[in-house]
PDB file of N, CA and C in Angstrom:
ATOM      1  N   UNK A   1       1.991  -0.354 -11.301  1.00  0.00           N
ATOM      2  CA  UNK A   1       2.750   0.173 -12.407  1.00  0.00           C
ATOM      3  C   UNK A   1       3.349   1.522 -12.014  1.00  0.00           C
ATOM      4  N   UNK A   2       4.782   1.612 -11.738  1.00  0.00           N
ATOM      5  CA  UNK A   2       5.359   3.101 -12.186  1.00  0.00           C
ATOM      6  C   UNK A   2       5.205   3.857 -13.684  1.00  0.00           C
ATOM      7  N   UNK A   3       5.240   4.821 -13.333  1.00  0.00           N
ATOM      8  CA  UNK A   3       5.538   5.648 -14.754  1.00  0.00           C
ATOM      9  C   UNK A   3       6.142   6.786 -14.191  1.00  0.00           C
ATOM     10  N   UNK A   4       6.807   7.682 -15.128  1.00  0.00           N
ATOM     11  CA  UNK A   4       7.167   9.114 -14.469  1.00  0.00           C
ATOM     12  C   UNK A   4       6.403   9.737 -15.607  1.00  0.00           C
ATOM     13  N   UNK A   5       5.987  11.255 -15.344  1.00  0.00           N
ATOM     14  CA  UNK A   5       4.971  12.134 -16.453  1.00  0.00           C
ATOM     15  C   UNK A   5       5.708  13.105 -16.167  1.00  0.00           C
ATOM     16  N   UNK A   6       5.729  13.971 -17.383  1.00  0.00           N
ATOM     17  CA  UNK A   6       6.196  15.694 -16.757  1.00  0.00           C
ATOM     18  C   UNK A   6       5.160  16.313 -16.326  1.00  0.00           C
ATOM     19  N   UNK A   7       4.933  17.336 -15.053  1.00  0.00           N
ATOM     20  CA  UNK A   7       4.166  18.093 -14.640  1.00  0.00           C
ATOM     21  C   UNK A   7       4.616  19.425 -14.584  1.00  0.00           C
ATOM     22  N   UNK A   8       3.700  20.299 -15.570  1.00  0.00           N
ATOM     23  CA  UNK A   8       3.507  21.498 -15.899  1.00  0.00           C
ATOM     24  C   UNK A   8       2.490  22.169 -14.942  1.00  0.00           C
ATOM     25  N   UNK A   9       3.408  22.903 -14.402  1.00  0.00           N
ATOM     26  CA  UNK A   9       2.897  24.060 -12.966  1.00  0.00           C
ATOM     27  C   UNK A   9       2.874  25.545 -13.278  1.00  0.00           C
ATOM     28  N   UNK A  10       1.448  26.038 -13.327  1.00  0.00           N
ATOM     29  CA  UNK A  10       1.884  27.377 -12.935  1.00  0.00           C
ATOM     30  C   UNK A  10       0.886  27.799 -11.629  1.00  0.00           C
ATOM     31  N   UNK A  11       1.362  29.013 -10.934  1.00  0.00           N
ATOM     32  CA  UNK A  11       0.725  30.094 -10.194  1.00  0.00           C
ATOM     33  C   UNK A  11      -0.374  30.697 -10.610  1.00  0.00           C
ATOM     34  N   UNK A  12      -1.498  30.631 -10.157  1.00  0.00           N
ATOM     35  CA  UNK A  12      -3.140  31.366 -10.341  1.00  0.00           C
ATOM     36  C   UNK A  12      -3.485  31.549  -8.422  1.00  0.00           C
ATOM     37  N   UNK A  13      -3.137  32.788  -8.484  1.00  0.00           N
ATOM     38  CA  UNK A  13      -3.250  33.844  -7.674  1.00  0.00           C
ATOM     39  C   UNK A  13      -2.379  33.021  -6.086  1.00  0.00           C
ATOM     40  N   UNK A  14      -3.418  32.304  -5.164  1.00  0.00           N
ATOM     41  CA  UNK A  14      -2.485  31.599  -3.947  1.00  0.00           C
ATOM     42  C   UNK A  14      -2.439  30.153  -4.758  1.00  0.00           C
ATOM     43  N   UNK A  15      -2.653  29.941  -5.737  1.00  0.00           N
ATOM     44  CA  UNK A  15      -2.428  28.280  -5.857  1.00  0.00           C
ATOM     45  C   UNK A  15      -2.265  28.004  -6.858  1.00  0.00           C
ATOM     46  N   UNK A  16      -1.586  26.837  -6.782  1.00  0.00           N
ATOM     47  CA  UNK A  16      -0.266  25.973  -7.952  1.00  0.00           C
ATOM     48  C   UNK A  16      -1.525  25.214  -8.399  1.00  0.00           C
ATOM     49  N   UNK A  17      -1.226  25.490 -10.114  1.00  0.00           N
ATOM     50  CA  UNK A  17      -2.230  25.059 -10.952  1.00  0.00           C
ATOM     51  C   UNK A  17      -1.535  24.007 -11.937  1.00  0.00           C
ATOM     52  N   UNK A  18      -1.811  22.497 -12.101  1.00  0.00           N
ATOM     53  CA  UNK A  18      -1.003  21.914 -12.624  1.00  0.00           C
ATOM     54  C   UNK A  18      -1.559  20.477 -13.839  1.00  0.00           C
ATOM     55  N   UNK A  19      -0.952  20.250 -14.638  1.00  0.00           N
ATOM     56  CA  UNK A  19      -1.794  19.011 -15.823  1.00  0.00           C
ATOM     57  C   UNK A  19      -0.002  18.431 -15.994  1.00  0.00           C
ATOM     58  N   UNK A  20      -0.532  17.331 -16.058  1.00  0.00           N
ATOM     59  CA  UNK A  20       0.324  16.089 -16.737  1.00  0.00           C
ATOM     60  C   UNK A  20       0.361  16.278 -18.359  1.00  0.00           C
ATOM     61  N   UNK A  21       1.549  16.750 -18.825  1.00  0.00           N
ATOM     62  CA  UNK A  21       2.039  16.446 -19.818  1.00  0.00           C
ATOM     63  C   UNK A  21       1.586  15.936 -21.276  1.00  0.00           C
ATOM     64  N   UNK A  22       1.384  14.255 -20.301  1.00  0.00           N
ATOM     65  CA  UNK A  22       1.845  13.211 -21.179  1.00  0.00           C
ATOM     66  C   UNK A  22       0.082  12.873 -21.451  1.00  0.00           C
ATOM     67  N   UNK A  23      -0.335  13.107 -20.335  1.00  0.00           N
ATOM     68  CA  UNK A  23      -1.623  12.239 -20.166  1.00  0.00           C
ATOM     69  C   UNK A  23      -2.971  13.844 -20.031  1.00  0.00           C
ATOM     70  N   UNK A  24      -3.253  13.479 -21.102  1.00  0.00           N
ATOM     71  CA  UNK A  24      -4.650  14.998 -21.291  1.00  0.00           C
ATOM     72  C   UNK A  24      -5.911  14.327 -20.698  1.00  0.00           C
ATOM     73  N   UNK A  25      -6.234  15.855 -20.018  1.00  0.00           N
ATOM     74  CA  UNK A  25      -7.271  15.610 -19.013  1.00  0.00           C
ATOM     75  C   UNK A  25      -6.910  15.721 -17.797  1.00  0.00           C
ATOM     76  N   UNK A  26      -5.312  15.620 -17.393  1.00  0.00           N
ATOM     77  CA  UNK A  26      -5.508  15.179 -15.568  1.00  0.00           C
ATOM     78  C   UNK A  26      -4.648  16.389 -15.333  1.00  0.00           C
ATOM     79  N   UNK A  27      -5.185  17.360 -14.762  1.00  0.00           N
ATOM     80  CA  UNK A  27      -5.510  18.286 -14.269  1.00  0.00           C
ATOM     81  C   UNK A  27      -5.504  18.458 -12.742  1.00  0.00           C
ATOM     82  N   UNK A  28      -4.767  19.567 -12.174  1.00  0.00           N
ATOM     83  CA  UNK A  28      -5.884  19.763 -10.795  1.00  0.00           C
ATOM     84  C   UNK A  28      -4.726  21.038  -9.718  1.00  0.00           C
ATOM     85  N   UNK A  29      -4.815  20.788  -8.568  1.00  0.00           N
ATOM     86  CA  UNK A  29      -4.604  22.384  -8.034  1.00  0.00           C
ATOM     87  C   UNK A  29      -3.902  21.584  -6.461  1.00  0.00           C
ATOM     88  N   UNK A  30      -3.503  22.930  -6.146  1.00  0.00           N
ATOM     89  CA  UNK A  30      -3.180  23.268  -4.572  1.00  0.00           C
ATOM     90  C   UNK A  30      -2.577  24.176  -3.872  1.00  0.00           C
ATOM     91  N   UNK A  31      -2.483  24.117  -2.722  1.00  0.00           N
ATOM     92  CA  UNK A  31      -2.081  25.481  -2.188  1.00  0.00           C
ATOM     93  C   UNK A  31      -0.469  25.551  -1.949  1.00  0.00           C
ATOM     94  N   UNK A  32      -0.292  24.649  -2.011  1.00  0.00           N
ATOM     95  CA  UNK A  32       1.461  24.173  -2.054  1.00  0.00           C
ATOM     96  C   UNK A  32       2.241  23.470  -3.241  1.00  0.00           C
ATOM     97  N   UNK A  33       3.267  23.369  -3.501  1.00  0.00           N
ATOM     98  CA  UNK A  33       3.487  22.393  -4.492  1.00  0.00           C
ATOM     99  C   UNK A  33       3.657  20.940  -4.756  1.00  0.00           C
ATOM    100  N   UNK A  34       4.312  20.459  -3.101  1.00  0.00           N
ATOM    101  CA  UNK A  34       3.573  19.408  -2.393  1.00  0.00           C
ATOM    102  C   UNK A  34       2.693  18.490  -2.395  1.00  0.00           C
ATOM    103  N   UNK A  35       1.286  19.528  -2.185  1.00  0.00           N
ATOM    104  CA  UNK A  35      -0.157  19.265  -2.357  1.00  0.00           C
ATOM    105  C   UNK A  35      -0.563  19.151  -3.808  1.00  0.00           C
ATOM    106  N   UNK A  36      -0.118  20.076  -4.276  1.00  0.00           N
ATOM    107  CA  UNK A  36      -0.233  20.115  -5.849  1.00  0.00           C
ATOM    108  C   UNK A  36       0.319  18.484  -6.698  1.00  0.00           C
ATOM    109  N   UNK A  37       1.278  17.896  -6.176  1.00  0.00           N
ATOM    110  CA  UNK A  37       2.110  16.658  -6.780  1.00  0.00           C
ATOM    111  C   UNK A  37       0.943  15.560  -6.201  1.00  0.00           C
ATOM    112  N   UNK A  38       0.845  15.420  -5.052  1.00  0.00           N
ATOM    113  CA  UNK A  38      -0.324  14.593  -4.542  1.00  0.00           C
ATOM    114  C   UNK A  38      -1.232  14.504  -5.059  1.00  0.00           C
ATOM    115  N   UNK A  39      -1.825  15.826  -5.226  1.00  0.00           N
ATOM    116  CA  UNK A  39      -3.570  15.537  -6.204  1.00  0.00           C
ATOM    117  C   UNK A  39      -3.394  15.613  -7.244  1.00  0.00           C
ATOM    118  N   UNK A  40      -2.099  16.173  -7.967  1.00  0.00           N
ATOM    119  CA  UNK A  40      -2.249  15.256 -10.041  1.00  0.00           C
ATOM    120  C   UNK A  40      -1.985  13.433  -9.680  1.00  0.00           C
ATOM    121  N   UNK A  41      -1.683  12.842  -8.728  1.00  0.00           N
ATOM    122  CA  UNK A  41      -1.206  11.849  -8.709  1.00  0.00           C
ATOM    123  C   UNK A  41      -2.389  10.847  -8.643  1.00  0.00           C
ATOM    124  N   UNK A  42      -3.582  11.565  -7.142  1.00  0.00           N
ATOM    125  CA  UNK A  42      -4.590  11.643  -6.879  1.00  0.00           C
ATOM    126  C   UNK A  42      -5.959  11.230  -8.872  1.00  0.00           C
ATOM    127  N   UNK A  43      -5.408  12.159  -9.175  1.00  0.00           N
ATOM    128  CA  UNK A  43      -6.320  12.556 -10.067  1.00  0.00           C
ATOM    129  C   UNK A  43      -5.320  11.778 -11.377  1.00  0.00           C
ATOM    130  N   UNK A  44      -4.196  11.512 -11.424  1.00  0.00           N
ATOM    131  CA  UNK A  44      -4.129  10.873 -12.759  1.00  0.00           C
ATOM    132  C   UNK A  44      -4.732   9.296 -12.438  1.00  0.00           C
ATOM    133  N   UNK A  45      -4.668   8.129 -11.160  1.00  0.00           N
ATOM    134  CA  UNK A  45      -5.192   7.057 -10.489  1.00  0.00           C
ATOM    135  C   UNK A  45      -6.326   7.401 -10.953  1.00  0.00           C
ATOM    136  N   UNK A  46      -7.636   7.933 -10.712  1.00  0.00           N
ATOM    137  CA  UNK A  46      -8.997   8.469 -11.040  1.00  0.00           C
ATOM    138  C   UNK A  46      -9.237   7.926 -12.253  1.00  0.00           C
ATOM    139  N   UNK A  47      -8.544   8.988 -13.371  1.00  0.00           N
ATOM    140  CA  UNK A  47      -8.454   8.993 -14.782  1.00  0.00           C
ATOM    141  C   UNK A  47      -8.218   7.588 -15.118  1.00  0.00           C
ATOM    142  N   UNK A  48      -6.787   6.920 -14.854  1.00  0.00           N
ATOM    143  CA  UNK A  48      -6.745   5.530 -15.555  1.00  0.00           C
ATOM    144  C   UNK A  48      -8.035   4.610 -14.880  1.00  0.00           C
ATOM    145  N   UNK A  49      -8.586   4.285 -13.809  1.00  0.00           N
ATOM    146  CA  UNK A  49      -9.366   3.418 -13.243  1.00  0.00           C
ATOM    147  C   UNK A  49     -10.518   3.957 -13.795  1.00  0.00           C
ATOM    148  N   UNK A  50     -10.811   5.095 -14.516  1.00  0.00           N
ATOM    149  CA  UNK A  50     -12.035   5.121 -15.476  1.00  0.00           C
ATOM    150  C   UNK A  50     -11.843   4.702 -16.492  1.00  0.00           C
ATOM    151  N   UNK A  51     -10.724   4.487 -17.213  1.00  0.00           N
ATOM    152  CA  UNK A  51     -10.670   3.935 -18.432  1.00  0.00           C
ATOM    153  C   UNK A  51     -11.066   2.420 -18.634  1.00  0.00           C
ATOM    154  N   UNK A  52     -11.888   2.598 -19.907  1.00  0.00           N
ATOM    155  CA  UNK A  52     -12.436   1.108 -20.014  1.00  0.00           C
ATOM    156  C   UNK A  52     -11.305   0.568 -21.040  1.00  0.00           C
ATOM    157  N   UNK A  53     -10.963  -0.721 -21.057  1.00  0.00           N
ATOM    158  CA  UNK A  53      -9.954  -1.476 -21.732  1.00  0.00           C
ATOM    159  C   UNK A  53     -10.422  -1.272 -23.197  1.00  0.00           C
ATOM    160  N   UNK A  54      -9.426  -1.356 -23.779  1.00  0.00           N
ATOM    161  CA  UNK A  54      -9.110  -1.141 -25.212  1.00  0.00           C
ATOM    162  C   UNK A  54      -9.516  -2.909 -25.857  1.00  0.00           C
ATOM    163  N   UNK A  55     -10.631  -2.576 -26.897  1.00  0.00           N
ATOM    164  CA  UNK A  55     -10.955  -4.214 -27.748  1.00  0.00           C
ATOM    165  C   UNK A  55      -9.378  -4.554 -28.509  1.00  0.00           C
ATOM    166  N   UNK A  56      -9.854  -5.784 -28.583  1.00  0.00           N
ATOM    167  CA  UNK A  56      -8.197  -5.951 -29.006  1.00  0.00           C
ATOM    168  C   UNK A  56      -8.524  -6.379 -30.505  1.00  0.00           C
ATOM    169  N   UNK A  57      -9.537  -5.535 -31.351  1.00  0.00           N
ATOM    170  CA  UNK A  57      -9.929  -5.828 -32.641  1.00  0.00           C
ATOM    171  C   UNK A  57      -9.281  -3.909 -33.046  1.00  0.00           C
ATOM    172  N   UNK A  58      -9.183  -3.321 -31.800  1.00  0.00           N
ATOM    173  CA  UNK A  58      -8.354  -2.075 -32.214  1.00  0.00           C
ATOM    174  C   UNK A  58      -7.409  -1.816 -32.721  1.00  0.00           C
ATOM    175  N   UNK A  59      -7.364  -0.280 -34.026  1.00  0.00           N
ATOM    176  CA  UNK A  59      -6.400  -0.782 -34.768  1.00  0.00           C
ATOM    177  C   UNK A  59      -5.437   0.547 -34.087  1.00  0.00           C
ATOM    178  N   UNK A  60      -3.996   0.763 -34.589  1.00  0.00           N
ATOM    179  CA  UNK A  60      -3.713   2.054 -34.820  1.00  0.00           C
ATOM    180  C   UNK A  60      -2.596   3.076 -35.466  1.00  0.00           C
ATOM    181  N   UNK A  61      -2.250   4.166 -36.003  1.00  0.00           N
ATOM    182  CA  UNK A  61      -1.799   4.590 -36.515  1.00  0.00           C
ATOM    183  C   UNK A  61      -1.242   6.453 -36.153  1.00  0.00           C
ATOM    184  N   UNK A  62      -0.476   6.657 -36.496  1.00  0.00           N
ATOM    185  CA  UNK A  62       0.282   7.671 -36.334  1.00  0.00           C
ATOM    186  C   UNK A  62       0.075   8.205 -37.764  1.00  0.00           C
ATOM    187  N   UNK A  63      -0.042   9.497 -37.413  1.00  0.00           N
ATOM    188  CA  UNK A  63      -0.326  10.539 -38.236  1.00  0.00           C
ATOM    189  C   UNK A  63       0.265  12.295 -38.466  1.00  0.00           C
ATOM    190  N   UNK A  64       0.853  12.255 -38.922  1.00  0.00           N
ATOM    191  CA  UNK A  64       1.330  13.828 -39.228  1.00  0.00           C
ATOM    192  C   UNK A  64       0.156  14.995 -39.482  1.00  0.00           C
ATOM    193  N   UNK A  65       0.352  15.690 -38.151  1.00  0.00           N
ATOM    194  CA  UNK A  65      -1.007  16.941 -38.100  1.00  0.00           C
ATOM    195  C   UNK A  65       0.888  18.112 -38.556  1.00  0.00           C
ATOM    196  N   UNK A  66       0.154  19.037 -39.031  1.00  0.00           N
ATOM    197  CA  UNK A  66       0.867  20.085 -39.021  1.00  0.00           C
ATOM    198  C   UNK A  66       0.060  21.417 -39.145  1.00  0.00           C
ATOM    199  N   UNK A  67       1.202  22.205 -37.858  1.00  0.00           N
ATOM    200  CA  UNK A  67      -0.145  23.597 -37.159  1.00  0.00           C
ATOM    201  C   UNK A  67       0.567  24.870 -38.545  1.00  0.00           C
TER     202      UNK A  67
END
């Protein structure tokens, strides 16, 4: 499966600190930006192959939070 995610990067001191967007939780670092694209990529693979499948007796709904 492709997908594209936005990746949100910043600088913490020598290294590019970076999380996916779309997908909370996947997280992670490097010393380049490069390296940095590799291991969220690294680490979003991780994240989905831990996920256990969704029952299909699941329901769901959208909801209006307001901050």
């Amino acid at each position: 499966m492709n997908a594209r995610f936005t990746l949100d990067y910043w600088r913490d001191g020598e290294w590019f600190v970076g999380r996916l967007r779309e997908v909370p939780g996947v997280f992670s670092q490097g010393e380049t930006l490069s390296v940095l694209e590799a291991n969220i990529k690294d680490a979003y693979r991780l994240v989905m192959a831990d996920q256990k499948p969704v029952r299909r007796s699941t329901k769901s709904k959208k909801v209006l939070i307001v901050a």
